[in-house]
Protein backbone atom coordinates (compact mmCIF):
# COMPACT_ATOMS: atom_id res chain seq x y z
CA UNK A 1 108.42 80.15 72.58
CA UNK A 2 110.03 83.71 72.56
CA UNK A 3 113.09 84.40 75.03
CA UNK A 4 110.56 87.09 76.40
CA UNK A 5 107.78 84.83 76.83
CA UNK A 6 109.76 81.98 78.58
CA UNK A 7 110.96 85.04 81.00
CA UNK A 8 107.42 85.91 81.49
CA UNK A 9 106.57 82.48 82.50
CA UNK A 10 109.80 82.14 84.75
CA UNK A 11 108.60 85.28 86.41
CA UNK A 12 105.21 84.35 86.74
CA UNK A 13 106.19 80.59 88.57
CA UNK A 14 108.82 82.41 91.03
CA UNK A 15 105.88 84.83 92.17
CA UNK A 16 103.46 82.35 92.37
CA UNK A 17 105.95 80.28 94.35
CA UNK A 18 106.65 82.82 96.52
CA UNK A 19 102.95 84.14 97.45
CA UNK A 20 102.43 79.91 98.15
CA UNK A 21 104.98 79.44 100.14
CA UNK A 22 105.31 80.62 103.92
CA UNK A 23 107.44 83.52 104.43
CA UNK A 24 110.85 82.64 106.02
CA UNK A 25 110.54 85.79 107.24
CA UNK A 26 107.03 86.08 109.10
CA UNK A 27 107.58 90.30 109.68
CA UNK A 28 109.78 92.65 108.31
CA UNK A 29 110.50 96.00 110.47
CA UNK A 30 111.89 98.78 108.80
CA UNK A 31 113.63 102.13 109.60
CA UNK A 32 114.81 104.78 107.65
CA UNK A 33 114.20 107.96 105.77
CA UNK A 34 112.77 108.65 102.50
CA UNK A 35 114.14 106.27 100.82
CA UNK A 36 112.20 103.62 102.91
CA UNK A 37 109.15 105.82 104.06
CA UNK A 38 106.15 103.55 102.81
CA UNK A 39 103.43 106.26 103.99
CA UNK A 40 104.39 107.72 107.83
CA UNK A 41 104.86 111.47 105.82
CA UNK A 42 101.37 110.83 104.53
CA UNK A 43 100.09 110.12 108.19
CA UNK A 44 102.50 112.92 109.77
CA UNK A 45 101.55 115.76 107.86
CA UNK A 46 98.57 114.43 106.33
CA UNK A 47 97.81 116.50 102.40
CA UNK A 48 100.17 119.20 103.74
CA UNK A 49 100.45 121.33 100.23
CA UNK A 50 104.57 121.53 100.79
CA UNK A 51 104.86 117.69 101.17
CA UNK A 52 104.50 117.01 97.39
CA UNK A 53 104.87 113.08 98.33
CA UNK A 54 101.73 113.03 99.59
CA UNK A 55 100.20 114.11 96.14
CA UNK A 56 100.21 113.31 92.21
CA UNK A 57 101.95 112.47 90.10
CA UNK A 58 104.67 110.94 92.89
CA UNK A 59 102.89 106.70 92.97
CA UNK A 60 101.58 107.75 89.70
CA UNK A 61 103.49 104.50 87.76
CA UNK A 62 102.74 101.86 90.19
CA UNK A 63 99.74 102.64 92.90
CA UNK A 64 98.28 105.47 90.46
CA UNK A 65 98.01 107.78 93.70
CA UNK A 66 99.88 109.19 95.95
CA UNK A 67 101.11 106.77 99.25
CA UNK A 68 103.89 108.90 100.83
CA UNK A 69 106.28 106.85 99.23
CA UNK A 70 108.81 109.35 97.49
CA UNK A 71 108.82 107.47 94.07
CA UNK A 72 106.51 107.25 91.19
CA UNK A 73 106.01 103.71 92.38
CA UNK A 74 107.41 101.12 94.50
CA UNK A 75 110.87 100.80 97.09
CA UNK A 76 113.66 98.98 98.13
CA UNK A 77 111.50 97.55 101.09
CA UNK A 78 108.45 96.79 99.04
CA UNK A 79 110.65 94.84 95.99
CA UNK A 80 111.59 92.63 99.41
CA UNK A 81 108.69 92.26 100.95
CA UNK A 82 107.25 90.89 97.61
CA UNK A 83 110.15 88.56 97.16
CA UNK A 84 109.07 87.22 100.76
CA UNK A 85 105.98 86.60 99.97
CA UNK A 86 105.00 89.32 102.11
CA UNK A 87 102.63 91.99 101.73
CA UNK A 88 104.20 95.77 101.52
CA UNK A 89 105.19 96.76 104.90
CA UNK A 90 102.85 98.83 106.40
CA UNK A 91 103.52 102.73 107.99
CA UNK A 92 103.58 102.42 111.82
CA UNK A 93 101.44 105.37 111.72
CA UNK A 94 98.60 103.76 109.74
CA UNK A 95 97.84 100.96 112.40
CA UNK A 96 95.48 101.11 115.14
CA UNK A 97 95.36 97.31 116.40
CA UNK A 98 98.06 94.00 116.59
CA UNK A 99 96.44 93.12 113.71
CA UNK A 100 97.56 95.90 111.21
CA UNK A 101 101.19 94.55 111.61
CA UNK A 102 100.71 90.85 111.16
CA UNK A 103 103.69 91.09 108.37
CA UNK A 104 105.36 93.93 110.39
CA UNK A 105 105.79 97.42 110.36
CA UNK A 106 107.47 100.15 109.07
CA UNK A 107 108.78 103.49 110.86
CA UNK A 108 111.26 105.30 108.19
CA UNK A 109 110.22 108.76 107.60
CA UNK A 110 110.72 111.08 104.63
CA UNK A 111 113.25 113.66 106.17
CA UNK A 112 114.33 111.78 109.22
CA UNK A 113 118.11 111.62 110.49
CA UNK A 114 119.89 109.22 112.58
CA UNK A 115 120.97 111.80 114.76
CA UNK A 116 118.57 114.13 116.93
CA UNK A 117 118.08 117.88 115.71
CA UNK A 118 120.05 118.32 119.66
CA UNK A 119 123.15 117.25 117.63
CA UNK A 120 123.17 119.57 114.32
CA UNK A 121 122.18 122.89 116.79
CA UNK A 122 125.19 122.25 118.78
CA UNK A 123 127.36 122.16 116.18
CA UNK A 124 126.10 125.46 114.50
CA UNK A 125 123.70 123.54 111.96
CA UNK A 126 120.06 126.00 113.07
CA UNK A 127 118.13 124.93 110.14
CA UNK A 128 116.96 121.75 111.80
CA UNK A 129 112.95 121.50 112.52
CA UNK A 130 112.49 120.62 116.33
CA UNK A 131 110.16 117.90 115.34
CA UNK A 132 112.66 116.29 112.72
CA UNK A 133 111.85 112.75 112.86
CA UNK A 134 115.20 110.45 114.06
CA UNK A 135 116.49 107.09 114.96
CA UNK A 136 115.74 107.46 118.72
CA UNK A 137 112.20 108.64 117.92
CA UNK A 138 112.02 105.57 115.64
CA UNK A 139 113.36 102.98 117.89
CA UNK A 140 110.93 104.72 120.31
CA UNK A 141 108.02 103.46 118.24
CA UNK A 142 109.23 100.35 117.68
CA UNK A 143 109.09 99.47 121.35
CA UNK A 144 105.12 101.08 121.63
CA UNK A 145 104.77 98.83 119.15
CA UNK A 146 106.30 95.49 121.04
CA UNK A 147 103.73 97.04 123.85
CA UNK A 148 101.01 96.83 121.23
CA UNK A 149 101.89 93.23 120.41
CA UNK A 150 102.87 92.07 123.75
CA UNK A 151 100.73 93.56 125.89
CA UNK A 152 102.02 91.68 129.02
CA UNK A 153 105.61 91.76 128.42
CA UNK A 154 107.80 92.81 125.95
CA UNK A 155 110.14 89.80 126.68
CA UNK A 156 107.12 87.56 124.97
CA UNK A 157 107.95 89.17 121.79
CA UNK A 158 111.47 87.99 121.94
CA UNK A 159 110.73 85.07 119.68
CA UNK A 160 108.42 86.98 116.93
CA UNK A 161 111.42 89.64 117.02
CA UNK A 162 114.05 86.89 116.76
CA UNK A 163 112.31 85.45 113.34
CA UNK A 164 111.85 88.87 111.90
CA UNK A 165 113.85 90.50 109.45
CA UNK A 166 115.07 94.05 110.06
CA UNK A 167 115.51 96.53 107.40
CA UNK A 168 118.17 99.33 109.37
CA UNK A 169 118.25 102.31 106.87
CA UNK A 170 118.76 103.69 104.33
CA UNK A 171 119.59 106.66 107.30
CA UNK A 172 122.04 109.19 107.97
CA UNK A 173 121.52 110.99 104.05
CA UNK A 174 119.41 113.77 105.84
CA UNK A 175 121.91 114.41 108.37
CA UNK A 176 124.85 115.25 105.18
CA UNK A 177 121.33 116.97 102.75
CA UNK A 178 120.24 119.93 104.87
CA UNK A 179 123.91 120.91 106.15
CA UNK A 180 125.14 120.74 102.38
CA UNK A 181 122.17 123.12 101.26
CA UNK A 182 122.99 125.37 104.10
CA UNK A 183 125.89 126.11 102.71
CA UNK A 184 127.62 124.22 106.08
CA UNK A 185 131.60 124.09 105.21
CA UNK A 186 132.04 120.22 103.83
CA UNK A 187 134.81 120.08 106.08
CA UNK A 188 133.09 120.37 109.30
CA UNK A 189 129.88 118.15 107.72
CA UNK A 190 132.72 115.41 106.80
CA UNK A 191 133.27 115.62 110.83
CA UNK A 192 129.48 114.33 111.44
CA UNK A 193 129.92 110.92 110.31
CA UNK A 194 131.43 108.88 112.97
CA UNK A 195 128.36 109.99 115.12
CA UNK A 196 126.43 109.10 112.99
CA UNK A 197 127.76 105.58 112.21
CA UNK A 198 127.54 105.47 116.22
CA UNK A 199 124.29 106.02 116.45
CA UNK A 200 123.04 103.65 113.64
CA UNK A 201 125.49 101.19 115.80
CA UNK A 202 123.75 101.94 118.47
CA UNK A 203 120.09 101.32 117.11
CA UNK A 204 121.48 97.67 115.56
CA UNK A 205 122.76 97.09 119.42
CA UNK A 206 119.23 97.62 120.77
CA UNK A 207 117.72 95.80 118.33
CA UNK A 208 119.75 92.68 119.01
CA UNK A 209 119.15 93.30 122.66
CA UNK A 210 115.22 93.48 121.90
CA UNK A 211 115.90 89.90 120.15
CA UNK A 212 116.54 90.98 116.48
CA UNK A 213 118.81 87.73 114.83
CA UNK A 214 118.40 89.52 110.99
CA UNK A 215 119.32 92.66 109.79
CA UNK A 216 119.82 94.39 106.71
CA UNK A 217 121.54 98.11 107.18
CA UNK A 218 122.07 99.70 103.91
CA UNK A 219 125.09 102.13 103.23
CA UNK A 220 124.80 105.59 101.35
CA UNK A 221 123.80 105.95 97.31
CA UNK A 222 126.19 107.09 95.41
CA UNK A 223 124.96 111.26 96.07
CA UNK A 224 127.36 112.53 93.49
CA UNK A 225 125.20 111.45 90.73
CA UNK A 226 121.93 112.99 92.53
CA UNK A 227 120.60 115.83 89.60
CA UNK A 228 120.11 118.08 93.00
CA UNK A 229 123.73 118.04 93.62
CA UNK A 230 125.00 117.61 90.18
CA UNK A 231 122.53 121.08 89.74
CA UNK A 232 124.43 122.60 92.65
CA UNK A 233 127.71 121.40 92.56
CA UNK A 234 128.45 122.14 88.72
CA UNK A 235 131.92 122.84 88.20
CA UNK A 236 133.36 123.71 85.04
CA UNK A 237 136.77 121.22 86.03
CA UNK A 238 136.68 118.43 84.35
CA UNK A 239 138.38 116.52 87.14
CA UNK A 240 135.52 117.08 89.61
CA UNK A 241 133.77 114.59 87.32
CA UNK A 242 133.76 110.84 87.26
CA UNK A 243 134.71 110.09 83.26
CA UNK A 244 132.57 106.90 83.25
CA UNK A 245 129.13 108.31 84.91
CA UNK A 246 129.53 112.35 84.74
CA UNK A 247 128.91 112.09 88.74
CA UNK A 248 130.78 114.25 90.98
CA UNK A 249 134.03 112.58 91.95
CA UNK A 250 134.05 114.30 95.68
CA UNK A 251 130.64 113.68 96.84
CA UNK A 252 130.35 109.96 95.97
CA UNK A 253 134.26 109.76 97.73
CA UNK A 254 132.19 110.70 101.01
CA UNK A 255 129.20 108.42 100.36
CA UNK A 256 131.99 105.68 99.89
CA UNK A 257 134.21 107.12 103.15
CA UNK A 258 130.82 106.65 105.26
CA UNK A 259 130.09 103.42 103.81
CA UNK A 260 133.55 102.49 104.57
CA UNK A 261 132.90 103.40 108.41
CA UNK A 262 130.02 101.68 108.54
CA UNK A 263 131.52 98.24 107.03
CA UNK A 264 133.94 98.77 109.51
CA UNK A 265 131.56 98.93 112.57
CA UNK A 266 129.13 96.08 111.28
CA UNK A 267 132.22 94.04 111.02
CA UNK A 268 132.47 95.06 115.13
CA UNK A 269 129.02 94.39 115.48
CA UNK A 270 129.61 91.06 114.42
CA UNK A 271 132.06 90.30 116.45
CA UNK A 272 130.25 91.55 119.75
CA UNK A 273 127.08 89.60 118.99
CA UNK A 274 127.76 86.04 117.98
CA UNK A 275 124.58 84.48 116.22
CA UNK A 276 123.24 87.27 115.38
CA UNK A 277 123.45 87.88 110.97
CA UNK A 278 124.18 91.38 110.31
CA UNK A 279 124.13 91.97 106.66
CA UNK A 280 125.70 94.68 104.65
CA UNK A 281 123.26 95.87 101.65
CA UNK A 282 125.65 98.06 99.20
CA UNK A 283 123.37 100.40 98.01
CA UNK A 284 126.22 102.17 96.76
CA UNK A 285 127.62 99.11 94.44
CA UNK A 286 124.40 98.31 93.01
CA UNK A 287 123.37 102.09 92.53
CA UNK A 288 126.22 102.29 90.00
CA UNK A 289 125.93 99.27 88.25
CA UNK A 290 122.47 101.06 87.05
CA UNK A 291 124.86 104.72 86.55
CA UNK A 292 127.38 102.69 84.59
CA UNK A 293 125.63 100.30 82.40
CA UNK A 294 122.36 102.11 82.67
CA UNK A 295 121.10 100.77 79.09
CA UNK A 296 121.03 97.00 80.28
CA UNK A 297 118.48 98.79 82.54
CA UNK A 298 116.33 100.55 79.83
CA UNK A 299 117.46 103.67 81.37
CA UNK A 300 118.40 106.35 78.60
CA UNK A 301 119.20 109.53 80.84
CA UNK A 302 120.35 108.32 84.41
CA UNK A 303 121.58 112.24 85.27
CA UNK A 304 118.33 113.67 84.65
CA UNK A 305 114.91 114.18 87.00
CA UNK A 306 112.21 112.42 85.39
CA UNK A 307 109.56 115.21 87.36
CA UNK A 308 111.01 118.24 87.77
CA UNK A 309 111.79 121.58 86.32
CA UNK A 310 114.28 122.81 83.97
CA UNK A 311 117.71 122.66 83.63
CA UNK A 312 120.76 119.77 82.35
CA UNK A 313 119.68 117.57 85.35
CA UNK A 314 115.84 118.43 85.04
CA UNK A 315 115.98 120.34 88.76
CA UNK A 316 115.24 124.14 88.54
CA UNK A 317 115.44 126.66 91.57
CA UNK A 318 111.60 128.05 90.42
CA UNK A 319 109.96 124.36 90.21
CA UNK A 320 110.22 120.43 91.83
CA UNK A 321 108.10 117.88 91.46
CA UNK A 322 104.63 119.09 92.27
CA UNK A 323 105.38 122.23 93.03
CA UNK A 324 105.59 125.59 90.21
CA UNK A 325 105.62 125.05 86.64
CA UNK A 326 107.04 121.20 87.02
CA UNK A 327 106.79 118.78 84.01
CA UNK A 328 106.54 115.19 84.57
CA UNK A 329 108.87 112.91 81.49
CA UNK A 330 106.43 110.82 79.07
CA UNK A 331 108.09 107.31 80.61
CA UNK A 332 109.32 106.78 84.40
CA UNK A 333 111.44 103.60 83.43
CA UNK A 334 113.70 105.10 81.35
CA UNK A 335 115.13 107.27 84.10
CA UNK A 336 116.78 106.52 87.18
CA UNK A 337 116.26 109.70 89.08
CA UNK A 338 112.80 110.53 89.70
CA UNK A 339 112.50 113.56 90.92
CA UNK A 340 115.66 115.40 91.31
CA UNK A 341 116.90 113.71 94.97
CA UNK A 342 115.08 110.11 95.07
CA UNK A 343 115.41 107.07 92.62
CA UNK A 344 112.45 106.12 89.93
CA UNK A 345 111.03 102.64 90.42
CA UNK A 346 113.18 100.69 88.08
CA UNK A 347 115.93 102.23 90.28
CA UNK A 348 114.70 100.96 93.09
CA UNK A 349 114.52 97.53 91.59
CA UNK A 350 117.53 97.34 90.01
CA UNK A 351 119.04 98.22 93.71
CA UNK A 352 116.80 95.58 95.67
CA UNK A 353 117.82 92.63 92.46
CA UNK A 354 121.22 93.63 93.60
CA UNK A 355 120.63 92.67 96.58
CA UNK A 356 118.73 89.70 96.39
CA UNK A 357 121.20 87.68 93.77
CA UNK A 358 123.61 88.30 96.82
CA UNK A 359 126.22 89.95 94.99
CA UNK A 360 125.42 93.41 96.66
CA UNK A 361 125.08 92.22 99.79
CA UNK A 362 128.11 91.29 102.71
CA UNK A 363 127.53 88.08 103.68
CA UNK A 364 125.15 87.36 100.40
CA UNK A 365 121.34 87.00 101.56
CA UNK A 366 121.18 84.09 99.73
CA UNK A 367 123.71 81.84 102.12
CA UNK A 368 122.45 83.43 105.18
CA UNK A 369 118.69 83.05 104.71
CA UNK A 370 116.57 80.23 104.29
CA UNK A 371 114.38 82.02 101.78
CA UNK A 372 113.65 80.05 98.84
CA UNK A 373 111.51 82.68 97.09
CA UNK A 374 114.62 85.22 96.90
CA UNK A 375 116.94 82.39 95.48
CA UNK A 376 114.58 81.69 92.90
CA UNK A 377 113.65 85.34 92.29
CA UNK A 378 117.44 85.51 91.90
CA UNK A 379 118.71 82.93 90.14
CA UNK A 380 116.04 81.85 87.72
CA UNK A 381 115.95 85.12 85.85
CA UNK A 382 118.57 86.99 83.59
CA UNK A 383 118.94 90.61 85.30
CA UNK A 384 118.08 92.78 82.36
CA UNK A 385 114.93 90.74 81.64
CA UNK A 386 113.50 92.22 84.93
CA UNK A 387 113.47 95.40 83.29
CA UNK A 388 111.77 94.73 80.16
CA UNK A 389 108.62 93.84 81.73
């Protein structure tokens, strides 16, 4: 028997396993942004012809149509939902009855901010929709939803919440994306993020007061190796460059100074709420593994748009992803940027392996869950071999 085909097989038993087993994780709740969204845009705005999420070719690799889900296939969430034994998460907006979220619910939003659009008006940011989706409006939804499930009181949901796992984020890219693109000075952006490391404290606090024992909050990707921002950002200094990726040095210094905040307050967090696991999911870290050894990961060009226009980074000014004269790359897998701003598929699952062998996340999933599925998704298979399927 092949190497290959003995990884096929391992692959084949841990799934199995894990769609046999019961979940150790009955629901998973999410929140977040696009990087999370599994379908709320498609429900918000419905086939909206400027929301090219909702449309071909983004799902194209994967669900071979269009879910909302900003991705030619699947996400962070769904890769852990599957290693659950879950089914994907659902879009809060899709459900009607308690019986749509029998493996939970999810209320991230393509475009949504931690902080309210209140926030980024006051301090001179105008570009911000009124009806910009945020944490508040998020957490708002989670609690119809307790209503939904609990129709007497909330309080009977206490123990379904308590055995749930709670995806917090990705959230808070938005609220650095539209001030950067508005040409907002970077020093007076730089000055947003201990509100908005407050107010994703803030949501984890509720949470744990609503009877949440599990969450996951991811930090920021590394955004200086993002083809929009490489696009916009090029500099001809050599020293604005990171020698070992070609990302830009600055910008991933600020994903890694509000990842550093947030560490700081989930360490707080932790000390405030005894018994409660708050885990740390380093996006960040296992991002650029993929950026630095990106040919373990089949990737050939991890700076360039797979769909997209023109251009170095495959992002024109004239063209995007299903909009203008785009062109979409012959092979999604060997690309970890899919279209311009949000990772391709095998990004996604390079990120959420990261995670799940426990080396990306602080304390490891694997010691603080009693999931066998994700040790053996983990620990039975070779990382690369993942990515040769």
């Amino acid at each position: 028997m092949t190497a290959m085909a003995a990884a096929l097989l391992l692959l084949a038993a841990a799934q199995a396993q894990a769609r046999a087993d019961p979940a150790c994780y009955p629901r998973v709740f999410s929140f977040g942004d696009s990087l999370a969204d599994t379908g709320n845009l498609l429900y918000l705005y419905g086939n909206d012809s400027y929301e090219a999420a909702t449309r071909l070719p983004y799902g194209e690799t994967y669900f071979h149509r269009a879910t909302g889900r900003f991705s030619n296939g699947r996400l962070i969430v769904d890769f852990i939902a599957e290693a659950l034994g879950l089914p994907f998460v659902p879009p809060y907006l899709s459900g009607r009855s308690a019986e749509d979220f029998a493996g939970g619910a999810n209320f991230a939003v393509g475009g949504a901010t931690a902080l309210s659009p209140d926030f980024f008006w006051e301090n001179g940011v105008p570009a911000f929709r009124a009806d910009t989706v945020h944490l508040d409006m998020e957490m708002g939804w989670f609690r119809d939803l307790l209503g939904l499930l609990c129709p007497g009181d909330v309080a009977d949901c206490m123990d379904m919440v308590s055995k749930s796992l709670f995806l917090v984020g990705e959230i808070g890219g938005n609220d650095y994306n539209l001030p950067l693109f508005y040409g907002v000075p970077f020093e007076k952006i730089h000055t947003f993020t201990p509100s908005i490391i407050a107010k994703i404290s803030s949501t984890i606090a509720e949470l744990v007061e609503l009877g949440a024992k599990t969450l996951l909050v991811p930090g920021n990707l590394p955004i200086g190796c993002i083809p929009a921002y490489l696009t916009t950002y090029k500099s001809d200094k050599m020293e604005d460059y990171e020698p070992e990726t070609g990302c830009i040095r600055w910008m991933n210094e600020f994903a890694q100074y509000h990842n550093k905040l947030l560490v700081d307050e989930l360490e707080n967090l932790r000390k405030l709420h005894h018994g409660v696991v708050i885990i740390y999911a380093d996006y960040y870290g296992a991002a650029m593994e993929i950026f630095s050894s990106h040919e373990q990961f089949g990737i050939e060009d991890p700076l360039m748009a797979c769909c997209g226009g023109g251009g170095p980074y495959g992002v024109s000014a004239t063209a995007g992803c299903g909009h203008g004269d785009y062109k979409v790359c012959d092979d999604p897998q060997k690309y970890a940027s899919w279209d311009g701003f949000h990772p391709t598929e095998t990004t996604y699952k390079g990120i959420a392996n990261g995670l799940l062998r426990g080396s990306y996340t602080q304390p490891p999933i694997s010691t603080t869950s009693s999931c066998p599925q994700t040790t053996e998704l983990a620990s039975s298979l070779e990382y690369k071999v993942l990515y040769d399927m």
